[in-house]
PDB file of N, CA and C in Angstrom:
ATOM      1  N   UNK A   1      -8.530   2.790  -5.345  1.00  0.00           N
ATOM      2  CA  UNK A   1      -8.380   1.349  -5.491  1.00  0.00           C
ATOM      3  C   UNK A   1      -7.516   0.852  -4.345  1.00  0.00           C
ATOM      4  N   UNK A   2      -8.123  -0.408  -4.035  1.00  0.00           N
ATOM      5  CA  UNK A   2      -7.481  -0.304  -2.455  1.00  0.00           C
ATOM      6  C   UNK A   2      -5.592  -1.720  -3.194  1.00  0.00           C
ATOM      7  N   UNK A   3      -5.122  -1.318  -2.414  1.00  0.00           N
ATOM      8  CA  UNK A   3      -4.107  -2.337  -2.544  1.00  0.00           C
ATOM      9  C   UNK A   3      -2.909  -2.149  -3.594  1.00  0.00           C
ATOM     10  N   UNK A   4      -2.934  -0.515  -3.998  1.00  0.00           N
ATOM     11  CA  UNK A   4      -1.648  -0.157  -4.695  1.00  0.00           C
ATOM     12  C   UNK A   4      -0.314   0.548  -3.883  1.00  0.00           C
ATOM     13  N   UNK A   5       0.459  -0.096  -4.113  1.00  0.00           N
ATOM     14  CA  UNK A   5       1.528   0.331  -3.505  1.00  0.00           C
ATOM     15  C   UNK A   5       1.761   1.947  -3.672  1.00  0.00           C
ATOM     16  N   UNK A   6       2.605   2.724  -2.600  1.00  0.00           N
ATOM     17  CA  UNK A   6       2.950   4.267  -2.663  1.00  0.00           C
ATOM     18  C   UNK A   6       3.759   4.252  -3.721  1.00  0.00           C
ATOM     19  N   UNK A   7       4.054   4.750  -4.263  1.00  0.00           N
ATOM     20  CA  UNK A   7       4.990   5.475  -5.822  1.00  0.00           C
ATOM     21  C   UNK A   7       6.708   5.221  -4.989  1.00  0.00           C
ATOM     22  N   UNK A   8       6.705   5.670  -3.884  1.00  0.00           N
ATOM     23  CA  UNK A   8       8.151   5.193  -3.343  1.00  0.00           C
ATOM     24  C   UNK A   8       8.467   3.717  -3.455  1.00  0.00           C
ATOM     25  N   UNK A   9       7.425   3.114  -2.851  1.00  0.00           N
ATOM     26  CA  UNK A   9       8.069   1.408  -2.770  1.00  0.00           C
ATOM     27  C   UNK A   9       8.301   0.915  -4.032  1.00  0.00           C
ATOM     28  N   UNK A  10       7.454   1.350  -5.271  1.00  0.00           N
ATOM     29  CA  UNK A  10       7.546   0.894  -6.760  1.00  0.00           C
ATOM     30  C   UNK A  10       8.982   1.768  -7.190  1.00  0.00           C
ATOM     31  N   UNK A  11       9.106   2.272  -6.760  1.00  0.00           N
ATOM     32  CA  UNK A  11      10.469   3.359  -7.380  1.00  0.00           C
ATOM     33  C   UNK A  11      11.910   2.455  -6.491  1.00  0.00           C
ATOM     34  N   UNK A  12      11.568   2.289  -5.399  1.00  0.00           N
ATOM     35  CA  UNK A  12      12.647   1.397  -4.700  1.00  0.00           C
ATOM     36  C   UNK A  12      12.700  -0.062  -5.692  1.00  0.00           C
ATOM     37  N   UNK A  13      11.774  -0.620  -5.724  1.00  0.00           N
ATOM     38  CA  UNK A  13      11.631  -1.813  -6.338  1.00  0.00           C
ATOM     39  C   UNK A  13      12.088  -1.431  -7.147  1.00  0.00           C
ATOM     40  N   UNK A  14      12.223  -0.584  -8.373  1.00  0.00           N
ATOM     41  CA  UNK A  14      12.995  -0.567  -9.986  1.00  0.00           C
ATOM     42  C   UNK A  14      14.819  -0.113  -9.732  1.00  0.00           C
ATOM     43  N   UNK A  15      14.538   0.227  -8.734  1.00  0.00           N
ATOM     44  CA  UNK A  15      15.985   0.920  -8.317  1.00  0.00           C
ATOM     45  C   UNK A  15      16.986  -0.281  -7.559  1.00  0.00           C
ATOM     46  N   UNK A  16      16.120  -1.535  -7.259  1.00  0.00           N
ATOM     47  CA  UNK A  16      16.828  -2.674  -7.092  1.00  0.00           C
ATOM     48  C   UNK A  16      17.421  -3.378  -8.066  1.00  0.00           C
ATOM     49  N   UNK A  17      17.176  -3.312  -9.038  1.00  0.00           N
ATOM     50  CA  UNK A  17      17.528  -3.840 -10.583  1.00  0.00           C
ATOM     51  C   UNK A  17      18.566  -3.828 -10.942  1.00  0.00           C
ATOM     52  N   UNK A  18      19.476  -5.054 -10.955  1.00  0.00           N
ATOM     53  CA  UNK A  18      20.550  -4.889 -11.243  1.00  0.00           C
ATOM     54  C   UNK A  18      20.644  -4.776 -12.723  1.00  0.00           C
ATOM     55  N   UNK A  19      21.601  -3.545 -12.815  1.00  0.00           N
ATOM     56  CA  UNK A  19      21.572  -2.889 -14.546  1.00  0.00           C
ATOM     57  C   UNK A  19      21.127  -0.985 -14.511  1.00  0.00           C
ATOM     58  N   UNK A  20      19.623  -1.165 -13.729  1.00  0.00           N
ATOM     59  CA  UNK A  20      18.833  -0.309 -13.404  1.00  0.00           C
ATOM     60  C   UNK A  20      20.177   0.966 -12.747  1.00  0.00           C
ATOM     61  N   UNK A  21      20.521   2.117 -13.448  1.00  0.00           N
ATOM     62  CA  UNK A  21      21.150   3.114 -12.700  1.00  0.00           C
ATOM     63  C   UNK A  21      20.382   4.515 -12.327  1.00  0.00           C
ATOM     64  N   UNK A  22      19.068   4.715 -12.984  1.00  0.00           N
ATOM     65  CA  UNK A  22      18.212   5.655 -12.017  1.00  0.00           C
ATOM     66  C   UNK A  22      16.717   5.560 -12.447  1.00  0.00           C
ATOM     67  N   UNK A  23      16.156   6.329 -11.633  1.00  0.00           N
ATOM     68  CA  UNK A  23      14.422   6.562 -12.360  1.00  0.00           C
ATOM     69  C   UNK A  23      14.525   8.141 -12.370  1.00  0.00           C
ATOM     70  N   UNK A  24      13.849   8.406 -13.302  1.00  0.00           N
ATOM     71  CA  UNK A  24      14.294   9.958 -13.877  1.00  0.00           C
ATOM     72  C   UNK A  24      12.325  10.262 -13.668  1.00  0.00           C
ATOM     73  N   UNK A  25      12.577  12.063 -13.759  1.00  0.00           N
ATOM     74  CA  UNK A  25      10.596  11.969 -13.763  1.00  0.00           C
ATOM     75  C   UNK A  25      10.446  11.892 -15.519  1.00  0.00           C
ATOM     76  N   UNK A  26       9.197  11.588 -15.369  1.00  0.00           N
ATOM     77  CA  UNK A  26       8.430  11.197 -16.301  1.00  0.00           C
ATOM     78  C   UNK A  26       7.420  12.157 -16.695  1.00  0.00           C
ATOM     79  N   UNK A  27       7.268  12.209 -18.236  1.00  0.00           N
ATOM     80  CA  UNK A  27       6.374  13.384 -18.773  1.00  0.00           C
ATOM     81  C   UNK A  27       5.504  13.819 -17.594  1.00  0.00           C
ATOM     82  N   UNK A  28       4.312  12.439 -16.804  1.00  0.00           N
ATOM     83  CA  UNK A  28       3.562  12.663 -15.759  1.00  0.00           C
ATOM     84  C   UNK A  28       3.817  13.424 -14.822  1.00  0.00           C
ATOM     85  N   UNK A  29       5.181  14.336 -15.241  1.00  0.00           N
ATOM     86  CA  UNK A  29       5.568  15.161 -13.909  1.00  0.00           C
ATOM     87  C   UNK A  29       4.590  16.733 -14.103  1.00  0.00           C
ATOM     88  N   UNK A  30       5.079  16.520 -15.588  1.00  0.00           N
ATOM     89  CA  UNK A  30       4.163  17.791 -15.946  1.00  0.00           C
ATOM     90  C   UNK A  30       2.822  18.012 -15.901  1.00  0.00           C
ATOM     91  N   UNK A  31       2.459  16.990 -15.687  1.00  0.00           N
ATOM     92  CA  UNK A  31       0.780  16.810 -15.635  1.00  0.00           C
ATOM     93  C   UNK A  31      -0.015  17.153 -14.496  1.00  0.00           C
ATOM     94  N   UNK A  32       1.133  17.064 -13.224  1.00  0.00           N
ATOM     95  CA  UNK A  32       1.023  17.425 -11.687  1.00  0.00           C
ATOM     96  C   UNK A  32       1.411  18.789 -11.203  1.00  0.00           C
ATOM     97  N   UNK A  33       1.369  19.645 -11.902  1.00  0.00           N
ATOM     98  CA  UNK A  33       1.560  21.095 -11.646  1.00  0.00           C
ATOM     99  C   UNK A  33       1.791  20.952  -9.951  1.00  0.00           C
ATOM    100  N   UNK A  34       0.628  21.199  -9.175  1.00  0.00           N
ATOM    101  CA  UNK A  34       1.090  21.216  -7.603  1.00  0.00           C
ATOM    102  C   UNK A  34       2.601  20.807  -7.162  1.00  0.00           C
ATOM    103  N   UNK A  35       2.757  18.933  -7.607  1.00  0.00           N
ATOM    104  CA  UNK A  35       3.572  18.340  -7.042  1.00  0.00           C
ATOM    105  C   UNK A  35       4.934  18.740  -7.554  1.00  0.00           C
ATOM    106  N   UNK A  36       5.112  19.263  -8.710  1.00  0.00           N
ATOM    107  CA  UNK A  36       6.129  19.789  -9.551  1.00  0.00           C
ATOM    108  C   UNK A  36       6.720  21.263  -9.351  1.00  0.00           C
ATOM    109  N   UNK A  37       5.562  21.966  -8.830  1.00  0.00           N
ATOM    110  CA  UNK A  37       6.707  23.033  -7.959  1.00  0.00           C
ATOM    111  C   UNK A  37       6.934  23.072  -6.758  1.00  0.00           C
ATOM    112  N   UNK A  38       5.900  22.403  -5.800  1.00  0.00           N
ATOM    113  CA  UNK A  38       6.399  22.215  -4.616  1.00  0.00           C
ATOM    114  C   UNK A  38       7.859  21.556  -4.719  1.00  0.00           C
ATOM    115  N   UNK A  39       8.174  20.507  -5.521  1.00  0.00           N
ATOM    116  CA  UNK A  39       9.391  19.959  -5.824  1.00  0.00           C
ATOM    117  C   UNK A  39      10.153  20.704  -5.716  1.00  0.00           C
ATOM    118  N   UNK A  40      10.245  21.828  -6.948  1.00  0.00           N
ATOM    119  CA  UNK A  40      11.152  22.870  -7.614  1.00  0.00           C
ATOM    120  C   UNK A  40      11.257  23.886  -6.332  1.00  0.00           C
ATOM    121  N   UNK A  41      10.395  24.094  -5.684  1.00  0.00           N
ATOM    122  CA  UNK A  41      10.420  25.268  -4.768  1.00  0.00           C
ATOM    123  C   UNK A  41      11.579  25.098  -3.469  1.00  0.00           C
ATOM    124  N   UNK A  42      11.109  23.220  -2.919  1.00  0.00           N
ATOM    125  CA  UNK A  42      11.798  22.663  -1.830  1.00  0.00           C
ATOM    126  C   UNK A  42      13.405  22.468  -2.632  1.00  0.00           C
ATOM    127  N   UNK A  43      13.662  22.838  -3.798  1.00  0.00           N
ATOM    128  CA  UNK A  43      15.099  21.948  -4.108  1.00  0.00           C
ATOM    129  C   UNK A  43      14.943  20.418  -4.185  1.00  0.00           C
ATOM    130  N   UNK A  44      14.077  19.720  -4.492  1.00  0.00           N
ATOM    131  CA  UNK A  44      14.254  18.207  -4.191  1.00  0.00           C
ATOM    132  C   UNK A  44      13.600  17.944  -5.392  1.00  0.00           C
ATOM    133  N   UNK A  45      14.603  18.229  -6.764  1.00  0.00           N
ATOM    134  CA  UNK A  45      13.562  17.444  -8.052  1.00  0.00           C
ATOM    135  C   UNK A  45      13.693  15.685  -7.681  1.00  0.00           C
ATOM    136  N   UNK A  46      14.567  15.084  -6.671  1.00  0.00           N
ATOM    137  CA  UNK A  46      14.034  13.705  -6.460  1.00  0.00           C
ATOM    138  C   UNK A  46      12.785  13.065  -6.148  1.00  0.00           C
ATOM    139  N   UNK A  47      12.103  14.346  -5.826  1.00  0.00           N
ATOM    140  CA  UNK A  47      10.985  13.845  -5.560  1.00  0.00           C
ATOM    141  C   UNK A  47       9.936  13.673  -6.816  1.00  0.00           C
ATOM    142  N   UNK A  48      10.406  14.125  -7.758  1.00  0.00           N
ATOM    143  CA  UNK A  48       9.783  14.047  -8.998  1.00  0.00           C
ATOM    144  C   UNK A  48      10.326  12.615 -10.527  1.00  0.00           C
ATOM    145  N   UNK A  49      11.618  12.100  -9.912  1.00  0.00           N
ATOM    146  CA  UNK A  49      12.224  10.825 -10.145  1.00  0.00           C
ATOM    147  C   UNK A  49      11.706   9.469  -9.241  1.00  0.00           C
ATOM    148  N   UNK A  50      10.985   9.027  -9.570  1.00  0.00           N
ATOM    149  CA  UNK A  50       9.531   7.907  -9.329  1.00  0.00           C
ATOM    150  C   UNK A  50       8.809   7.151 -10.729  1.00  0.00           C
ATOM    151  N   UNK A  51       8.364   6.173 -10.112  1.00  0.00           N
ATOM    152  CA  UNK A  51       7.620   5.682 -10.933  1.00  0.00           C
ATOM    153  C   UNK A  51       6.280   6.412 -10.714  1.00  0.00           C
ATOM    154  N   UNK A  52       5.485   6.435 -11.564  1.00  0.00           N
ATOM    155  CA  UNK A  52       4.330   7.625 -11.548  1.00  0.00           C
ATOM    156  C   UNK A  52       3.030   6.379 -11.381  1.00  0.00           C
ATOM    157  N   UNK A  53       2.027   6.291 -11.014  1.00  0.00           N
ATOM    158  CA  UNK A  53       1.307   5.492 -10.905  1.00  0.00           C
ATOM    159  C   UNK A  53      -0.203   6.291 -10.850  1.00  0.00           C
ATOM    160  N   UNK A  54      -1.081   5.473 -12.294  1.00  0.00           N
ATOM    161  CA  UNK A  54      -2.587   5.953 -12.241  1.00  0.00           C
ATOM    162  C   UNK A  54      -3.196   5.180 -12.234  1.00  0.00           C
ATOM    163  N   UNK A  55      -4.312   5.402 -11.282  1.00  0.00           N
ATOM    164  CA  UNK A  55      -5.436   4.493 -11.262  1.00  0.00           C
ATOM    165  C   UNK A  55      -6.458   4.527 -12.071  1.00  0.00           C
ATOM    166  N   UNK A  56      -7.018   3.807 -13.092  1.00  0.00           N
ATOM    167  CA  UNK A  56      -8.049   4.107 -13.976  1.00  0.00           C
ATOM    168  C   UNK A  56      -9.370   3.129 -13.376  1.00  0.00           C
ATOM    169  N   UNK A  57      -9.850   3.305 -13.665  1.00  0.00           N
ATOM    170  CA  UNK A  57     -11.624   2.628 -14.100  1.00  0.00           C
ATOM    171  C   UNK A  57     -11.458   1.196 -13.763  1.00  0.00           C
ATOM    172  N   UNK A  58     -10.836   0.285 -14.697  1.00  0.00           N
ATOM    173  CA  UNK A  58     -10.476  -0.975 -15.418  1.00  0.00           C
ATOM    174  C   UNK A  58      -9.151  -1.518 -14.806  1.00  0.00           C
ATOM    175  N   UNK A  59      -8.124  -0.625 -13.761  1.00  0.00           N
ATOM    176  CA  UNK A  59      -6.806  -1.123 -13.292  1.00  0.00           C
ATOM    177  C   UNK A  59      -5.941   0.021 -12.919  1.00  0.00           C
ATOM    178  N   UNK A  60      -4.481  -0.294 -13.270  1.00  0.00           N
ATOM    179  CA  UNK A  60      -3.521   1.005 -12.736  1.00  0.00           C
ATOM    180  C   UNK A  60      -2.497   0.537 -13.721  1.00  0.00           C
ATOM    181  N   UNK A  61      -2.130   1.888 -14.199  1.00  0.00           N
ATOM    182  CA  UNK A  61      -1.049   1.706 -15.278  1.00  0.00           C
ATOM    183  C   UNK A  61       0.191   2.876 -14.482  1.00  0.00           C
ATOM    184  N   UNK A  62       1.238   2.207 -14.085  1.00  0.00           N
ATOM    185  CA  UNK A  62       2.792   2.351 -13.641  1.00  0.00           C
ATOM    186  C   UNK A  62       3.538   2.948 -14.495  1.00  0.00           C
ATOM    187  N   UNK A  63       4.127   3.923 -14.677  1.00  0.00           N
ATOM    188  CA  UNK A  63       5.236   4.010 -15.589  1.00  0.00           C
ATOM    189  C   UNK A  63       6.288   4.660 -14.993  1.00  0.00           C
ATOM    190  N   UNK A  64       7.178   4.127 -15.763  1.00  0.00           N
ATOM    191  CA  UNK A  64       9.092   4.301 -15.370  1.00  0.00           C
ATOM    192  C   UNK A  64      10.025   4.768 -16.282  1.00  0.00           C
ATOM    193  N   UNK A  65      10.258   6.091 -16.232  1.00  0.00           N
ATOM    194  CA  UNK A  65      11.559   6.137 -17.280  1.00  0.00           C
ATOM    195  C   UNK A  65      12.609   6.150 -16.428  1.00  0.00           C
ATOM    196  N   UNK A  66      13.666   5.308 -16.638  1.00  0.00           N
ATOM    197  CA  UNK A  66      14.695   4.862 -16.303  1.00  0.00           C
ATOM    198  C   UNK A  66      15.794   4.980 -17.270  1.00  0.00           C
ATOM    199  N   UNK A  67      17.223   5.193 -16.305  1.00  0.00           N
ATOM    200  CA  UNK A  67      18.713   4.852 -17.011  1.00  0.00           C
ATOM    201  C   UNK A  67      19.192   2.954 -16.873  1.00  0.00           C
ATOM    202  N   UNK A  68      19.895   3.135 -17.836  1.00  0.00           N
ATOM    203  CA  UNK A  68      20.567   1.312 -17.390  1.00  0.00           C
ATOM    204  C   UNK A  68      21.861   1.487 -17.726  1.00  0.00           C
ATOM    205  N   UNK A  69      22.595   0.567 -17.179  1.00  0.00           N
ATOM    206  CA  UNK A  69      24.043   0.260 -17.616  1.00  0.00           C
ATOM    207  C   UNK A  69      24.414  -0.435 -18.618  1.00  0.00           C
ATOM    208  N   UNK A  70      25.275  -0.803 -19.169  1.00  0.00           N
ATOM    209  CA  UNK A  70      25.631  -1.631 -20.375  1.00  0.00           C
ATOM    210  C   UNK A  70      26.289  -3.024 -19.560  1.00  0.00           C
ATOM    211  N   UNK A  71      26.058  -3.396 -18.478  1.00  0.00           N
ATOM    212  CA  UNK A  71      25.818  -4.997 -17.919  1.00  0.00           C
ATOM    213  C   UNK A  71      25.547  -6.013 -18.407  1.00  0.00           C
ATOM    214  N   UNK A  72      24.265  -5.436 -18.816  1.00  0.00           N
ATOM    215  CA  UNK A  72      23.268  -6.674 -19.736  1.00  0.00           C
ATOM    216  C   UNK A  72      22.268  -5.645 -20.661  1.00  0.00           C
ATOM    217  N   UNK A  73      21.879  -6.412 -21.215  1.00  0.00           N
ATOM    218  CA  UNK A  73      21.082  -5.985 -22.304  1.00  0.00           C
ATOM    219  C   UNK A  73      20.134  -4.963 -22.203  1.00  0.00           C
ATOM    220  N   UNK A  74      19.273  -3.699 -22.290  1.00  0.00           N
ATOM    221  CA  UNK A  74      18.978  -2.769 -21.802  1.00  0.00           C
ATOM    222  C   UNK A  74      17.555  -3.255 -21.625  1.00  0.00           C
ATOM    223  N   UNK A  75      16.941  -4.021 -22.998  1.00  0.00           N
ATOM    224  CA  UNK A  75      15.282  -4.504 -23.325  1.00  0.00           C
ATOM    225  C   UNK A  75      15.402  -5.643 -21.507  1.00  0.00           C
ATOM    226  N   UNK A  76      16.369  -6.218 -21.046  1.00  0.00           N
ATOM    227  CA  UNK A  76      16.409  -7.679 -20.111  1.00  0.00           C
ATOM    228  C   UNK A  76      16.414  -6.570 -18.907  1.00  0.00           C
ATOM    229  N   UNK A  77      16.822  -5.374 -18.667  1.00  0.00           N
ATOM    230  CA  UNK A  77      17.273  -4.566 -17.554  1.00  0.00           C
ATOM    231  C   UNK A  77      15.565  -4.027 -17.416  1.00  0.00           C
ATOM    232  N   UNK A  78      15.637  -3.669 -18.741  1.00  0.00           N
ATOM    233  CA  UNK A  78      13.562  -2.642 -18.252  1.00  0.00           C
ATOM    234  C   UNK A  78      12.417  -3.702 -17.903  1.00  0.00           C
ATOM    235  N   UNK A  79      12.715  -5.141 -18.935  1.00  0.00           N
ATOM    236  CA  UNK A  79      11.541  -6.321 -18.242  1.00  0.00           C
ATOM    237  C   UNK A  79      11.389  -6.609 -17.090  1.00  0.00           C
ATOM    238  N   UNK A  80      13.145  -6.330 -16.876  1.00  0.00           N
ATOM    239  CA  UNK A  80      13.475  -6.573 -15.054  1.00  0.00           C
ATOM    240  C   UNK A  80      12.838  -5.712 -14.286  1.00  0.00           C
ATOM    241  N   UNK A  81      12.923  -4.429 -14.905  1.00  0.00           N
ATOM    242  CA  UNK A  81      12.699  -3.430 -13.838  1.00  0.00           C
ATOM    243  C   UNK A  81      10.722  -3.996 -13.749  1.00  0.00           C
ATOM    244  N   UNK A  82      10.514  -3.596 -15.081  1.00  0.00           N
ATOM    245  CA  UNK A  82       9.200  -3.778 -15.015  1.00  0.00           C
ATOM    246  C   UNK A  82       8.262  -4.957 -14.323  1.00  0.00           C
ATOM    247  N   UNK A  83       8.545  -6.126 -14.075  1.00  0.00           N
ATOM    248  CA  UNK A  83       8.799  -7.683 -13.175  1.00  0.00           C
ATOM    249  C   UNK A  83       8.320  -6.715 -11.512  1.00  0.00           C
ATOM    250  N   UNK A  84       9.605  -6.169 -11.344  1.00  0.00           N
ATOM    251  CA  UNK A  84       9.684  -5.775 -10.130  1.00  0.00           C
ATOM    252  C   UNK A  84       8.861  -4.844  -9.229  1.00  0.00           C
ATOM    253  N   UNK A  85       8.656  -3.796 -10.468  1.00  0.00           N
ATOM    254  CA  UNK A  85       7.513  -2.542 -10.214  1.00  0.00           C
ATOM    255  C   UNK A  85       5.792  -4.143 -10.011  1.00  0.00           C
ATOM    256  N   UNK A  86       5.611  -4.970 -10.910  1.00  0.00           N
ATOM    257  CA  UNK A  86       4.517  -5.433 -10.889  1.00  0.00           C
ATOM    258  C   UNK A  86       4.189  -6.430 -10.001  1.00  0.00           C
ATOM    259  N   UNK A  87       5.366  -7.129  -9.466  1.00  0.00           N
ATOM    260  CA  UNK A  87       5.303  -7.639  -8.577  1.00  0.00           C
ATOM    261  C   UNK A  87       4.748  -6.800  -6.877  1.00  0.00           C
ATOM    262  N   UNK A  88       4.937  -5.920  -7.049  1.00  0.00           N
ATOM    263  CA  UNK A  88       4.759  -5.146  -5.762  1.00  0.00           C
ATOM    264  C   UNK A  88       3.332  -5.011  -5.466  1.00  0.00           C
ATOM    265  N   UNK A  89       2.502  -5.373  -6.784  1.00  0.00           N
ATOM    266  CA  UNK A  89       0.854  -5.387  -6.512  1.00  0.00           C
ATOM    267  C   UNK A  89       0.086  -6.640  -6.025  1.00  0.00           C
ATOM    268  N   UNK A  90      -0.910  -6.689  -5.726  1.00  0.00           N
ATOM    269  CA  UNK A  90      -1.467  -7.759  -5.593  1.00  0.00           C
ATOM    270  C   UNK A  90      -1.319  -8.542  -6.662  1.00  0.00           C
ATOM    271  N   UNK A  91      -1.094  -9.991  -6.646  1.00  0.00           N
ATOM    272  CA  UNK A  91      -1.266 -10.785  -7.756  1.00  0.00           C
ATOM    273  C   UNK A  91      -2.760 -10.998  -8.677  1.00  0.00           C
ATOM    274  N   UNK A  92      -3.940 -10.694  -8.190  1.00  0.00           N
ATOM    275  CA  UNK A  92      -4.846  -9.965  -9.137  1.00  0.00           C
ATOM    276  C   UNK A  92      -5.118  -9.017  -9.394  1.00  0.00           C
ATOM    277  N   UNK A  93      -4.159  -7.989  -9.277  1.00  0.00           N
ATOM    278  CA  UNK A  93      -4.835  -6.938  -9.697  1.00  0.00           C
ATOM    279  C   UNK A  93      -3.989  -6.674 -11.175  1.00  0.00           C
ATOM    280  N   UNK A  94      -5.265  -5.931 -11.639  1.00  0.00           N
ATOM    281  CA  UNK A  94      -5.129  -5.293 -12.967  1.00  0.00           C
ATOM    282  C   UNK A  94      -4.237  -4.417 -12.756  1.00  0.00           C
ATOM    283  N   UNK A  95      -3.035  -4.736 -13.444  1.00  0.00           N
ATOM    284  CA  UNK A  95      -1.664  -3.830 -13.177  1.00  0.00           C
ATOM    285  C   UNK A  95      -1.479  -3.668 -15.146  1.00  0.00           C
ATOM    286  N   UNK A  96      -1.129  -2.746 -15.467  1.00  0.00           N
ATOM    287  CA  UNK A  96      -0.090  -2.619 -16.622  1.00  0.00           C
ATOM    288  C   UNK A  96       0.986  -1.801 -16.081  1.00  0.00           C
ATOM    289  N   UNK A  97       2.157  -2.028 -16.540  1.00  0.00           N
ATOM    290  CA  UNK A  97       3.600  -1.372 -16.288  1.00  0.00           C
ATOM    291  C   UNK A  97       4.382  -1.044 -17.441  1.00  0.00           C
ATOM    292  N   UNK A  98       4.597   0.022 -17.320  1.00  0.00           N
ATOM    293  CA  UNK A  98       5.545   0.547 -19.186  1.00  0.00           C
ATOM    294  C   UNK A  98       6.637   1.549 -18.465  1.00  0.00           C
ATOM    295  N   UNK A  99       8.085   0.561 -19.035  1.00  0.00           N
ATOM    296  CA  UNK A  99       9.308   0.726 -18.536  1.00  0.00           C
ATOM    297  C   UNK A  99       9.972   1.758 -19.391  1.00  0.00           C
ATOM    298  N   UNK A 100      10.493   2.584 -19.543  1.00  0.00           N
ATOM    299  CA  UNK A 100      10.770   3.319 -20.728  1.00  0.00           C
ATOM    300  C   UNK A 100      12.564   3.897 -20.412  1.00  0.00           C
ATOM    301  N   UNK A 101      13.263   2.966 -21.437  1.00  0.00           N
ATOM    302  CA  UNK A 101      14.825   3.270 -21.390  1.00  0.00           C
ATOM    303  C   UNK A 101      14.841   4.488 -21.759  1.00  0.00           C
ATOM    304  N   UNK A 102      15.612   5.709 -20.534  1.00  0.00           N
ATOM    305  CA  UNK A 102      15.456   7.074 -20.891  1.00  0.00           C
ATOM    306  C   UNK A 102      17.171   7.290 -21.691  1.00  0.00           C
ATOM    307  N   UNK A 103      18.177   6.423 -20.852  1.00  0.00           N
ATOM    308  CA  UNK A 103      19.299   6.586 -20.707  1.00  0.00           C
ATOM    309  C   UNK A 103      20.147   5.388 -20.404  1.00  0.00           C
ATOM    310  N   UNK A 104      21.566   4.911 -21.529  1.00  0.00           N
ATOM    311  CA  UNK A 104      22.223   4.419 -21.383  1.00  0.00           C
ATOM    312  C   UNK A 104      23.377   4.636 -21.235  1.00  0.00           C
ATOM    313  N   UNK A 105      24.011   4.504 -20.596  1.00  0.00           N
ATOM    314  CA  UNK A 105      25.588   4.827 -19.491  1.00  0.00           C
ATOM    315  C   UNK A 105      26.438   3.718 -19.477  1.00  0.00           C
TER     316      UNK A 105
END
């Protein structure tokens, strides 16, 4: 699908969030065998802390498990985050985004 952002720029974008204190990996890490030990192998599980992004049939569904701070409200910190991850797409495209509070600090 042409016009989805790389998994970095959506992971920068949630990591701008004020509140937002990390993106952690996501079940989808396990699902990527390859990308998950090359990770483990290089030392860099950051590379596995991203927003995970699939393209289906019908659109692309984003997901984020994330930490937040106790700033503001945690549900106002993930809409935020989530705003931000969706904004990064084209304004028609079929985007869904699911923010998921992993961790509060």
């Amino acid at each position: 699908m042409n016009g989805v952002p790389e998994e970095s720029e959506l992971t920068d974008a949630a990591r701008e969030v004020r509140g937002l204190t990390d993106v952690y990996p996501a079940p989808a890490a396990l699902a990527e065998p390859p990308e998950t030990v090359a990770a483990v192998l290089a030392r860099d599980l950051d590379a596995l802390s991203k927003v995970y992004v699939q393209e289906e049939a019908d659109g692309v569904e984003a997901l984020a498990h994330v930490g937040v701070d106790r700033s503001r409200p945690a549900p106002e910190t993930a809409k935020a985050a989530a705003e931000a991850i969706a904004a990064r797409f084209d304004a028609d495209a079929p985007v869904h985004v699911t923010v998921r509070v992993t961790r509060i600090s």
